[in-house]
Protein backbone atom coordinates (compact mmCIF):
# COMPACT_ATOMS: atom_id res chain seq x y z
CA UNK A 1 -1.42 35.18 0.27
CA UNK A 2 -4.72 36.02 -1.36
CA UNK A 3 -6.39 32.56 -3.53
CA UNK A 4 -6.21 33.32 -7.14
CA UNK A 5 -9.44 32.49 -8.69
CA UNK A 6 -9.74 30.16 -11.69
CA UNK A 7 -8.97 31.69 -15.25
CA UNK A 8 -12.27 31.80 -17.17
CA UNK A 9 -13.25 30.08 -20.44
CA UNK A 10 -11.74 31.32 -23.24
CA UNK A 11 -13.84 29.41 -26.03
CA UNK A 12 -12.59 29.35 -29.38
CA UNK A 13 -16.00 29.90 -31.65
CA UNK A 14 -17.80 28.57 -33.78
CA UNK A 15 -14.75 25.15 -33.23
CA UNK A 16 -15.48 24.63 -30.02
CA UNK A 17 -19.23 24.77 -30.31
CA UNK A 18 -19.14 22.73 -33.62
CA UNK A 19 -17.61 20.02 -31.55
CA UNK A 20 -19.95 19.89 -28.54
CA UNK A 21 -22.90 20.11 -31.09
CA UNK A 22 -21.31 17.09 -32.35
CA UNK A 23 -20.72 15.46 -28.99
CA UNK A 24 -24.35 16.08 -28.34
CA UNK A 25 -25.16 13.21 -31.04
CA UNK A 26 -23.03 10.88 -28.66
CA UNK A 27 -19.57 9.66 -27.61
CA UNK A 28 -17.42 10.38 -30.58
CA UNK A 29 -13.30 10.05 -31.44
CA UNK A 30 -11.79 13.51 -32.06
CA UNK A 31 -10.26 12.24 -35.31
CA UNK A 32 -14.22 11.67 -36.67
CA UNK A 33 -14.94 15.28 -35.16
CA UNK A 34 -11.93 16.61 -36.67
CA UNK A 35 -13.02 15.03 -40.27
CA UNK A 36 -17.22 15.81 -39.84
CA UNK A 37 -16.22 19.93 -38.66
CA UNK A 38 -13.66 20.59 -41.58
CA UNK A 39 -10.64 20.95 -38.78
CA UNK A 40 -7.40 19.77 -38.55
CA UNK A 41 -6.78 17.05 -36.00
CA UNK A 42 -4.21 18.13 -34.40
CA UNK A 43 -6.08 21.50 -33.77
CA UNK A 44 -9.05 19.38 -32.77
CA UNK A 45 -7.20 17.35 -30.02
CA UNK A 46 -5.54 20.48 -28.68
CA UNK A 47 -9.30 21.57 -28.53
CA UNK A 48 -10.24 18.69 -26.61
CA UNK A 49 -7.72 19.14 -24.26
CA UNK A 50 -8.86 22.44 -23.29
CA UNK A 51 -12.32 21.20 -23.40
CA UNK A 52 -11.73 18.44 -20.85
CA UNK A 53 -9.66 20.90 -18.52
CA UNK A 54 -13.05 22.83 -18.57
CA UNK A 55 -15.03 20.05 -18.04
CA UNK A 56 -17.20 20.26 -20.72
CA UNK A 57 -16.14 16.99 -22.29
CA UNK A 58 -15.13 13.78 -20.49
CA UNK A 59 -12.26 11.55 -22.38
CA UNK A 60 -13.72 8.00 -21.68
CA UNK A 61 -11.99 4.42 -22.62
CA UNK A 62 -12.61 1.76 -23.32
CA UNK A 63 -8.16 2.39 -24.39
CA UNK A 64 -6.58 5.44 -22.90
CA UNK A 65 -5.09 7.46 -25.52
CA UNK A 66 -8.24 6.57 -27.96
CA UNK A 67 -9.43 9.88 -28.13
CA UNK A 68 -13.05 9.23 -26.96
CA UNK A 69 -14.90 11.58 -25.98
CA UNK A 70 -18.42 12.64 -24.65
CA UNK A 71 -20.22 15.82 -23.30
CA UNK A 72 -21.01 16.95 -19.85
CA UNK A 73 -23.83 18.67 -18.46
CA UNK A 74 -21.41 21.61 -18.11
CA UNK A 75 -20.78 21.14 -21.85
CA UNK A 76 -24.48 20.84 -22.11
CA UNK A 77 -24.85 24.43 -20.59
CA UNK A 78 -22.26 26.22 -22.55
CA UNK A 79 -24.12 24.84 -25.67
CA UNK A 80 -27.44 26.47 -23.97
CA UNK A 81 -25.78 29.57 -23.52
CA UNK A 82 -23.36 29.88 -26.46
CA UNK A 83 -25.10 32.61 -28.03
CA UNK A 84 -24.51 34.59 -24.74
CA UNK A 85 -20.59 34.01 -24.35
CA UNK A 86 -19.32 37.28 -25.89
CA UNK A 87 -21.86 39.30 -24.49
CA UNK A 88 -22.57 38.11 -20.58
CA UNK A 89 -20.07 39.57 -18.12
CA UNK A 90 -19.66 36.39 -16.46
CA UNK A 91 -20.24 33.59 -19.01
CA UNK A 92 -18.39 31.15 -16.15
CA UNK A 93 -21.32 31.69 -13.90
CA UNK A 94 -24.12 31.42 -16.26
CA UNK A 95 -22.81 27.86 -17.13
CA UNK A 96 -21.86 27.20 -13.51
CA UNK A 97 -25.78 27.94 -12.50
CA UNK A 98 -27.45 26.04 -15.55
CA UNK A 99 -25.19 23.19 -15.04
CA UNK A 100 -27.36 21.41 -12.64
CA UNK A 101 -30.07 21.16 -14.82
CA UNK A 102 -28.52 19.64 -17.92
CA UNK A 103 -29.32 16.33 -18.28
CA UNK A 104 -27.23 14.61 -21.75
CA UNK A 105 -29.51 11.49 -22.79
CA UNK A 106 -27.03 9.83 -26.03
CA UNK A 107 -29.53 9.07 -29.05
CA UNK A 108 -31.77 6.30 -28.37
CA UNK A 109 -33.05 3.60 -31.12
CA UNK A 110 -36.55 2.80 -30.60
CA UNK A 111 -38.71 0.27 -32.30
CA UNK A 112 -42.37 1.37 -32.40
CA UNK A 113 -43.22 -1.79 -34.87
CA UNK A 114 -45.64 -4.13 -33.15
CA UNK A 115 -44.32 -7.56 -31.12
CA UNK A 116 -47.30 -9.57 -33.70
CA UNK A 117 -45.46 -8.54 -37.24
């Protein structure tokens, strides 16, 4: 019997952007997303589902069933090469190949005040 290769992406846009745009900002609970994108949640966490299955967002704890979520390089790509996805005749590839050189760095605070104030 032949293998049966992996069904492809099928993104819902601008949502599914919107929320790895958001994501990008950090680790964030899909009922904040939901709220800060104009979306219903219930839409939102069947969004997230679909996202994780992809791998373009991890669910993390601390609780399981919070809802917390936070992007993947993968995620990272598809937000590289979102304006691409209707157009490229293999958007799964593209994102497979510019995977490896996402890197997601969560916001940072830094303090550039002087140690003598």
């Amino acid at each position: 019997m032949p293998a049966t290769l992996p069904e492809p992406m099928r993104l819902q846009m601008p949502t599914d952007r919107l929320i790895l745009e958001t994501l990008l900002e950090g680790r964030n609970l899909a009922a904040n997303i939901a709220a800060r994108i104009d979306r219903s949640r219930n839409y939102i966490n069947q969004r997230m589902g679909q996202l994780t299955d992809y791998g373009l967002v991890d669910k993390v704890g601390p609780v399981e069933g919070t809802g917390l979520y936070e992007l993947t390089p993968k995620g990272g790509a598809v937000l590289v090469l979102a304006d691409q996805y209707d157009e490229a005749d293999d958007f799964d590839a593209l994102v497979e190949k510019r995977t490896p050189n996402i890197e997601i760095r969560p916001p940072q605070l830094v303090d550039h005040s002087s140690e003598s104030e």
